[in-house]
N, C-alpha and C. Protein backbone atom coordinates (compact mmCIF):
# COMPACT_ATOMS: atom_id res chain seq x y z
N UNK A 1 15.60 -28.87 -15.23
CA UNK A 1 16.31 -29.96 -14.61
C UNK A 1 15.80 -31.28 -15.19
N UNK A 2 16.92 -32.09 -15.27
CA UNK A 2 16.29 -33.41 -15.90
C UNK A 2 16.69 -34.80 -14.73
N UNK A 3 16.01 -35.85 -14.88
CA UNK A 3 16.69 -37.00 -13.95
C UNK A 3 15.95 -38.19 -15.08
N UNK A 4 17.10 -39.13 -14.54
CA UNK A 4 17.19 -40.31 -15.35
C UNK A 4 16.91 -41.39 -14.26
N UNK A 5 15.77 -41.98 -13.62
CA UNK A 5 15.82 -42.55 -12.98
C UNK A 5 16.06 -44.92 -13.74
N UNK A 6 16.71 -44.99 -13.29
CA UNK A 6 17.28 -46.78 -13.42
C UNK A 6 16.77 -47.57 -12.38
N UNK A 7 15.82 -48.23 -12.66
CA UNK A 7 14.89 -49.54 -11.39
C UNK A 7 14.45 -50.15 -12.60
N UNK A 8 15.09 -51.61 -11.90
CA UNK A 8 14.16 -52.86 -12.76
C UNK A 8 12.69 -52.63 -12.61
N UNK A 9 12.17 -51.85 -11.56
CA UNK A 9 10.81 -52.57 -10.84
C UNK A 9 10.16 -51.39 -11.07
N UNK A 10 9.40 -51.56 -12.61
CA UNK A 10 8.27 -50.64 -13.04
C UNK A 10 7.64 -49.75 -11.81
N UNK A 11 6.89 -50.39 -10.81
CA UNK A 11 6.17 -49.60 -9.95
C UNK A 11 7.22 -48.48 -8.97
N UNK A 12 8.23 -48.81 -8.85
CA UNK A 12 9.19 -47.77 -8.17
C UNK A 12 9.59 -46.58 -9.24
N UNK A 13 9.99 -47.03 -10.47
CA UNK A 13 10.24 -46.43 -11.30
C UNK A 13 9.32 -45.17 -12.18
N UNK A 14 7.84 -45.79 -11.95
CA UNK A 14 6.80 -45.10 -12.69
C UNK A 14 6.16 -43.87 -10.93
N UNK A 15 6.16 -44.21 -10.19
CA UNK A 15 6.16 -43.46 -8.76
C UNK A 15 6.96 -42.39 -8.81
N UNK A 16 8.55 -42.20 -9.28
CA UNK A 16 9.40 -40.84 -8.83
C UNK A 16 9.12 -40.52 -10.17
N UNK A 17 8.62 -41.17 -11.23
CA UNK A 17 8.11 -40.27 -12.78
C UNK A 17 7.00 -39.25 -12.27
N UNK A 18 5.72 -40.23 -11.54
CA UNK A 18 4.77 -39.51 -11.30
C UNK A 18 5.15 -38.17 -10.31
N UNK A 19 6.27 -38.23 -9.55
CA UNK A 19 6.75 -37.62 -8.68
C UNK A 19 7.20 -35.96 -9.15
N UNK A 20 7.91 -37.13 -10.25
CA UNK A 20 8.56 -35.23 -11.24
C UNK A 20 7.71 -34.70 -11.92
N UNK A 21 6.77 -35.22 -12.72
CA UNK A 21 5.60 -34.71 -13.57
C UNK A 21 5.34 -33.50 -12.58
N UNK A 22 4.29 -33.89 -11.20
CA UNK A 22 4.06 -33.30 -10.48
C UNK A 22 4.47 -31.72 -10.31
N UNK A 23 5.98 -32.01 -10.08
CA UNK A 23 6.81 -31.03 -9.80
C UNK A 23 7.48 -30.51 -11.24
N UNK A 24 6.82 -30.41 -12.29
CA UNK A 24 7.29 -30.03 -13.24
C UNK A 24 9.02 -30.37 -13.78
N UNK A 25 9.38 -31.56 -13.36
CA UNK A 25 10.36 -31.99 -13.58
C UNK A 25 11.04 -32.91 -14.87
N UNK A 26 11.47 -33.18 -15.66
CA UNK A 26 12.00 -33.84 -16.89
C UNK A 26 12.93 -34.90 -16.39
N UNK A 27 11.84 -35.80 -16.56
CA UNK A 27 12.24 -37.70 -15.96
C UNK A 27 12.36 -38.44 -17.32
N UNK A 28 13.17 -39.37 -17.38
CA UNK A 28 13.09 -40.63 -17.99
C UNK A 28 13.62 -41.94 -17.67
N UNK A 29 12.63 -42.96 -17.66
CA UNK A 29 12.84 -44.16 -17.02
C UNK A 29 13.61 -44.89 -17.73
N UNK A 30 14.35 -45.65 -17.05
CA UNK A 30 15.51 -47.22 -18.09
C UNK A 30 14.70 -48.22 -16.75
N UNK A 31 14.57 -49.13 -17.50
CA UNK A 31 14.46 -50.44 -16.40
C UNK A 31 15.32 -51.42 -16.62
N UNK A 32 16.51 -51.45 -17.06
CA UNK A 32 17.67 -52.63 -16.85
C UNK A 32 18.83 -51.41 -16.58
N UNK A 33 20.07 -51.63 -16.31
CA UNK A 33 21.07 -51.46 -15.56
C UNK A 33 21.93 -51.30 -16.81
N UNK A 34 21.87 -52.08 -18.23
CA UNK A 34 23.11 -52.07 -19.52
C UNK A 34 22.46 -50.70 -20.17
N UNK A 35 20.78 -50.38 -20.02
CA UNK A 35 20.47 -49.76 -20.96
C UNK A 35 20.73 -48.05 -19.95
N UNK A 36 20.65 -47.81 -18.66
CA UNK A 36 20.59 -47.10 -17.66
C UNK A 36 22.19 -46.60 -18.34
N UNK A 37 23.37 -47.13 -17.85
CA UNK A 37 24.45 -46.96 -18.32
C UNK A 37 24.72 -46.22 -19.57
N UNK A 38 24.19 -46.69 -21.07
CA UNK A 38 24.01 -46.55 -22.36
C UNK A 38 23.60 -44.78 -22.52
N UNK A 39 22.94 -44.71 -21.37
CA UNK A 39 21.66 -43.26 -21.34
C UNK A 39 22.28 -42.68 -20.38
N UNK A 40 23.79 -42.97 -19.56
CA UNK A 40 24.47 -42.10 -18.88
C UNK A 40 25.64 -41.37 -19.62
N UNK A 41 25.83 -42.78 -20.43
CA UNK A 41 26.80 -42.37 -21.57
C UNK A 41 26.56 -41.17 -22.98
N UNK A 42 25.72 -41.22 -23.24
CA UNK A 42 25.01 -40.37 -24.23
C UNK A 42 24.56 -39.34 -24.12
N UNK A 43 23.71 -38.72 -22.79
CA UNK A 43 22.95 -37.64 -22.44
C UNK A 43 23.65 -37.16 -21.23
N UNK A 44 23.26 -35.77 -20.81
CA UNK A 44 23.57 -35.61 -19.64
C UNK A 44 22.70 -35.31 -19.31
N UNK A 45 22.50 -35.63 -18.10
CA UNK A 45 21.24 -35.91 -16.89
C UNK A 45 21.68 -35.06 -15.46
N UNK A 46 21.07 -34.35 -14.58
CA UNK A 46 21.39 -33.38 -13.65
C UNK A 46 21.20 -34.20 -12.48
N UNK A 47 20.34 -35.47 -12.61
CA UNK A 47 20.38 -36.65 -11.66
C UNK A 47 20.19 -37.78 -11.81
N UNK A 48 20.66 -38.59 -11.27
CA UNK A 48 20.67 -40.19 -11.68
C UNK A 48 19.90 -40.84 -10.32
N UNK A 49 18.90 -41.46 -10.42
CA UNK A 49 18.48 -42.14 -9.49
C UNK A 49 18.79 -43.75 -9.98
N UNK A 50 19.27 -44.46 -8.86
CA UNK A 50 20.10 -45.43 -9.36
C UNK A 50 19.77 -46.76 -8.42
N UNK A 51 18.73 -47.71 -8.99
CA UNK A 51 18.16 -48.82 -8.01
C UNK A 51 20.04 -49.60 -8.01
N UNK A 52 20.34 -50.48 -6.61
CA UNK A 52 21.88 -51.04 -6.45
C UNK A 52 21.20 -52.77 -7.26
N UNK A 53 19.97 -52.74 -7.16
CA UNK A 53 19.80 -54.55 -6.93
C UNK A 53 18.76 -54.79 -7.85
N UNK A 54 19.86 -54.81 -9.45
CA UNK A 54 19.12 -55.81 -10.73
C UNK A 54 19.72 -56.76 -10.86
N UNK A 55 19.00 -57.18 -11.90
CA UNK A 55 19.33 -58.69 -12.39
C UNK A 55 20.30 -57.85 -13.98
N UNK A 56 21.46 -59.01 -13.12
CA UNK A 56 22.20 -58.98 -14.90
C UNK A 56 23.08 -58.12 -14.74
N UNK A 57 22.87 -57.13 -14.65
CA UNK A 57 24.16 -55.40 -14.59
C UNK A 57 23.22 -54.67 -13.35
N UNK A 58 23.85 -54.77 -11.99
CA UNK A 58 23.70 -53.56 -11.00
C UNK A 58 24.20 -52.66 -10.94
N UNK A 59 23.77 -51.92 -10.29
CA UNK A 59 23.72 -50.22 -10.26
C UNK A 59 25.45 -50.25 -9.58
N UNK A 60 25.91 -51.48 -8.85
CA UNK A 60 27.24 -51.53 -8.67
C UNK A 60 28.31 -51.64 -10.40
N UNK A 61 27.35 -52.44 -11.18
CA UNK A 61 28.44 -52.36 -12.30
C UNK A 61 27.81 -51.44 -12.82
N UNK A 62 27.53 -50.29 -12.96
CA UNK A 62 27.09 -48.53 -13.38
C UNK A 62 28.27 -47.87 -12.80
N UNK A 63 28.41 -47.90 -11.76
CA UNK A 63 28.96 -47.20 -10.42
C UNK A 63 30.70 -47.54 -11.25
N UNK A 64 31.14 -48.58 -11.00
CA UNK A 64 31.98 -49.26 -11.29
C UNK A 64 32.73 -48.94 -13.30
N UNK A 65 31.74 -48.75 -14.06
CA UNK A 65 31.96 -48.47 -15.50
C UNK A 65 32.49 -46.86 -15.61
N UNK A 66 31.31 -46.53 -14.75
CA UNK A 66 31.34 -44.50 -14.82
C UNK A 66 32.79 -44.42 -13.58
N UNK A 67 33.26 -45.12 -12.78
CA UNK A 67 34.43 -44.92 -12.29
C UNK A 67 35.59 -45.17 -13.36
N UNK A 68 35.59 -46.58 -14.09
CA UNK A 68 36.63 -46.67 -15.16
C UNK A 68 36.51 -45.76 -15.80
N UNK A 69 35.41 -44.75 -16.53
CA UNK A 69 35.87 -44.18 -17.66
C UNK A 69 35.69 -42.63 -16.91
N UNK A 70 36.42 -42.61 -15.67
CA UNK A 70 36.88 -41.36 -15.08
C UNK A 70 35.51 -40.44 -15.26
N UNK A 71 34.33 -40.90 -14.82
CA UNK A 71 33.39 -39.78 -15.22
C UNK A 71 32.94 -38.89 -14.17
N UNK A 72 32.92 -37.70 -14.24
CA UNK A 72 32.83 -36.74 -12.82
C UNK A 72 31.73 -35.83 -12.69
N UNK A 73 31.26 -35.69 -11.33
CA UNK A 73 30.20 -34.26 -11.82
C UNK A 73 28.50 -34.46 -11.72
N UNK A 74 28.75 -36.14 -11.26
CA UNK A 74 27.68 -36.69 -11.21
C UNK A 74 26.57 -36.35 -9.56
N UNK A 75 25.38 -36.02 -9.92
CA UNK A 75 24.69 -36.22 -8.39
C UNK A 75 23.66 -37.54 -8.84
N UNK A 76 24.02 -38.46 -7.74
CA UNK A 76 23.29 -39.85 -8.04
C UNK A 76 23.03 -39.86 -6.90
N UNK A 77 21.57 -40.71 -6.75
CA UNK A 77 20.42 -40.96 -5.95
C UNK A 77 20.29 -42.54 -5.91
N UNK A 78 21.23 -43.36 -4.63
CA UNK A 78 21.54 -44.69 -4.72
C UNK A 78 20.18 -45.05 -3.97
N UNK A 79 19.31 -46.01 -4.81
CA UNK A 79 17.97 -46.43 -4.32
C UNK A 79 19.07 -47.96 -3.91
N UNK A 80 18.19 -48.52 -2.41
CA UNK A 80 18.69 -50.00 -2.12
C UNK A 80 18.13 -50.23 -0.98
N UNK A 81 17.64 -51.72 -0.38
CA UNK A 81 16.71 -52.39 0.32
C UNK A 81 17.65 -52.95 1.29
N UNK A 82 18.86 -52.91 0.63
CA UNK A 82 19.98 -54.01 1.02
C UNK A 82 20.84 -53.17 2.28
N UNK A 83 21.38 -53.86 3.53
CA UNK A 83 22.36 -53.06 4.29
C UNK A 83 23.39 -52.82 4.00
N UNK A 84 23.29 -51.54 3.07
CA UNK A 84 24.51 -51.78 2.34
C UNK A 84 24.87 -49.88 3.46
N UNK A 85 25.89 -49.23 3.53
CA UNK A 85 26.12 -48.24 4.59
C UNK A 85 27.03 -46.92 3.17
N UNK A 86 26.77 -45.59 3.91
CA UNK A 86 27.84 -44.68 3.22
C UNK A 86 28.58 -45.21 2.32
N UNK A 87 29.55 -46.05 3.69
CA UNK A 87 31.09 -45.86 3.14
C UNK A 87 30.76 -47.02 2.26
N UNK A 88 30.22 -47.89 1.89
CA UNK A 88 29.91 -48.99 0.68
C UNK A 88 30.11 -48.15 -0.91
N UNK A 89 30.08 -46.99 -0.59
CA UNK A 89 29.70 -45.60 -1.88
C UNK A 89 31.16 -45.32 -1.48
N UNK A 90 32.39 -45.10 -0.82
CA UNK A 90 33.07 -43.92 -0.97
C UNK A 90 33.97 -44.54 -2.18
N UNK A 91 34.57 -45.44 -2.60
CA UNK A 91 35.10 -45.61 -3.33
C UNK A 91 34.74 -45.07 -4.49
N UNK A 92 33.39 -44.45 -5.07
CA UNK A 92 33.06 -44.41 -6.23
C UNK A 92 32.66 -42.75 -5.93
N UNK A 93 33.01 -41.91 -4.92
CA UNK A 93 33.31 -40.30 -4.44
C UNK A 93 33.98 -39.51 -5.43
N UNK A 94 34.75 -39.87 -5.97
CA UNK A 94 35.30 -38.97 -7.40
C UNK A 94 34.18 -38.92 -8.80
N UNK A 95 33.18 -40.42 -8.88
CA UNK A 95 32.06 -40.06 -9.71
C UNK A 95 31.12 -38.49 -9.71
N UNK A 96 31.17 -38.01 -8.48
CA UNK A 96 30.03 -37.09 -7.57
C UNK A 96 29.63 -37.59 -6.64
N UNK A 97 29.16 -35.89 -5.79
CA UNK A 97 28.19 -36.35 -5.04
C UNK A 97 26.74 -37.55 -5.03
N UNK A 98 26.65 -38.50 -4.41
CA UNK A 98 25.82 -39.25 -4.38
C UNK A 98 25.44 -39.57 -2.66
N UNK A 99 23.66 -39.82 -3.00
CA UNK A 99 23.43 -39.92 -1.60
C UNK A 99 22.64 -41.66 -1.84
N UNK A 100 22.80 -41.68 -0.28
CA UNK A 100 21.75 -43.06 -0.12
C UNK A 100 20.39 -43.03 0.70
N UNK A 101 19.57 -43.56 -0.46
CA UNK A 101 18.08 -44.04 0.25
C UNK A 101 17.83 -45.23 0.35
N UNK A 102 17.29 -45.78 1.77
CA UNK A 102 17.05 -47.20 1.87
C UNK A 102 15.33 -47.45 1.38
N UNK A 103 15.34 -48.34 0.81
CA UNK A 103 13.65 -48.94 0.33
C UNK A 103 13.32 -49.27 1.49
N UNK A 104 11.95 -49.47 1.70
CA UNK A 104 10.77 -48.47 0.86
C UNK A 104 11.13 -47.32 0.99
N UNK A 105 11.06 -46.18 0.39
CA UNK A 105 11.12 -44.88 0.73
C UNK A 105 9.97 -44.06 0.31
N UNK A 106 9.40 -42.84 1.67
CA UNK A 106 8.49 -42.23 1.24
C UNK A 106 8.93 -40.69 0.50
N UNK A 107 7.39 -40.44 -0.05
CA UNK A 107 7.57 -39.22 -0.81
C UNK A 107 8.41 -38.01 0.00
N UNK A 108 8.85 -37.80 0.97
CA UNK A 108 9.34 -36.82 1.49
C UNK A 108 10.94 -37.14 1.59
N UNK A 109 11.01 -38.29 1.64
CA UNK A 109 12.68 -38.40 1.68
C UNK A 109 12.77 -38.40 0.58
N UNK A 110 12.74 -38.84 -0.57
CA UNK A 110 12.58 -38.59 -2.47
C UNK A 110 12.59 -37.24 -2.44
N UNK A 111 11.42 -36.01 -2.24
CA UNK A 111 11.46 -34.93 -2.41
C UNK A 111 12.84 -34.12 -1.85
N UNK A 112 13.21 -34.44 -0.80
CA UNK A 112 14.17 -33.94 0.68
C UNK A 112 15.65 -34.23 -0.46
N UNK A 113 15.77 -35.60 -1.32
CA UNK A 113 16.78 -35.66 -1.76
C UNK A 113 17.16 -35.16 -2.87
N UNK A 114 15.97 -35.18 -3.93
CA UNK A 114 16.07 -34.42 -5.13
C UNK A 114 16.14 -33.16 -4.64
N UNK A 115 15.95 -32.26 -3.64
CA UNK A 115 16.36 -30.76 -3.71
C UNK A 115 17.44 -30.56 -2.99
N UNK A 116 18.06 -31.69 -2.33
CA UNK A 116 19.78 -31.34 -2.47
C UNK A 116 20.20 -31.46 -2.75
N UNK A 117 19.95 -32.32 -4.18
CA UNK A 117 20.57 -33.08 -5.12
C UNK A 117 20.80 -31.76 -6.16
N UNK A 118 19.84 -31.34 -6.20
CA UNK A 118 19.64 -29.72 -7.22
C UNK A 118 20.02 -28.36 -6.67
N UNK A 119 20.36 -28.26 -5.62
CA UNK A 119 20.96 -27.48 -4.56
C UNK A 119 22.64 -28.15 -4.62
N UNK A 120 23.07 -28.71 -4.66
CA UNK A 120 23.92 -28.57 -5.21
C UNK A 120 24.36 -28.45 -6.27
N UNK A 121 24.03 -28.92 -7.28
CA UNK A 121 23.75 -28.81 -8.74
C UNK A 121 24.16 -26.88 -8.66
N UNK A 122 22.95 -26.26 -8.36
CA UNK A 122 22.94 -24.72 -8.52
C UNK A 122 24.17 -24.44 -8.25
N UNK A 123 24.78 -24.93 -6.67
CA UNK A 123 26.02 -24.54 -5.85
C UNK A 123 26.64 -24.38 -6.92
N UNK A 124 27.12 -25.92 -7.57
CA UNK A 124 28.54 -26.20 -8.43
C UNK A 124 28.31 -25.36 -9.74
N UNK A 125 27.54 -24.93 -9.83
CA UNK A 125 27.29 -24.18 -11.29
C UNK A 125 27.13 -22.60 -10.98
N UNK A 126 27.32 -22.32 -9.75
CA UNK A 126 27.52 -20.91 -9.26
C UNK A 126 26.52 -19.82 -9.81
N UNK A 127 25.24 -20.81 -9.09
CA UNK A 127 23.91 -19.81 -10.15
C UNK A 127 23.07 -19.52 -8.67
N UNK A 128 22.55 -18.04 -8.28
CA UNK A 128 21.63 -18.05 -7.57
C UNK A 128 20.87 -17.53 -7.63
N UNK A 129 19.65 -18.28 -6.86
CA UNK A 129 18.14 -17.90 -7.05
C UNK A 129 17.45 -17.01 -6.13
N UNK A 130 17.07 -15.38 -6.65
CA UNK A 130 16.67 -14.59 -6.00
C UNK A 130 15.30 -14.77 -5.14
């Protein structure tokens, strides 16, 4: 499994790295929002963890690009501090499943989300684990 996590803010960003190492997981960090995009476009990634609130290009104009160019199939992990609710996400529901975590968030809601994030993943790929 791989995840692509996108946060301006090194210390959030280098935390769910240390997170996957841990768990034997295949992370790579973007810290701007044009280059996050660039590395959605190019690779495929099994999760996107996705900070909403940079400078310059937010995780809303990500959300917003991967909707124009019809992209589907996605499980994204909306990191945000901001009251932002669900339905703020449904418009962008044909991207994939995506869930929301509000900042700060601890290690157990991170863990709790990456394995339903990959639990479904398995679902949609009709693979099961004995």
């Amino acid at each position: 499994m791989n995840i692509l996590v996108i946060d301006d803010n090194k210390f959030t960003s280098d935390a769910i790295s240390d997170y996957c190492r841990m768990c034997n997981i295949s992370c790579k960090e973007v810290n701007d929002g044009r280059s996050g995009l660039l590395e959605i476009q190019t690779k495929d990634y099994d999760l996107i963890i996705l900070d909403m609130a940079m400078p310059t290009y937010t995780g809303f104009d990500i959300l917003y690009q991967l909707q124009k160019q019809r992209t589907r199939n996605k499980n994204i992990i909306i990191l945000t501090a901001a009251n932002l609710k669900k339905k703020d996400f449904e418009k962008y529901k044909e991207i994939g499943k995506i869930q929301v975590l509000y900042k700060p968030i601890s290690l157990s809601q991170l863990d709790k989300a990456i394995k339903n994030s990959f639990r479904q993943l398995i679902h949609f790929n009709h693979i099961t684990i004995d």
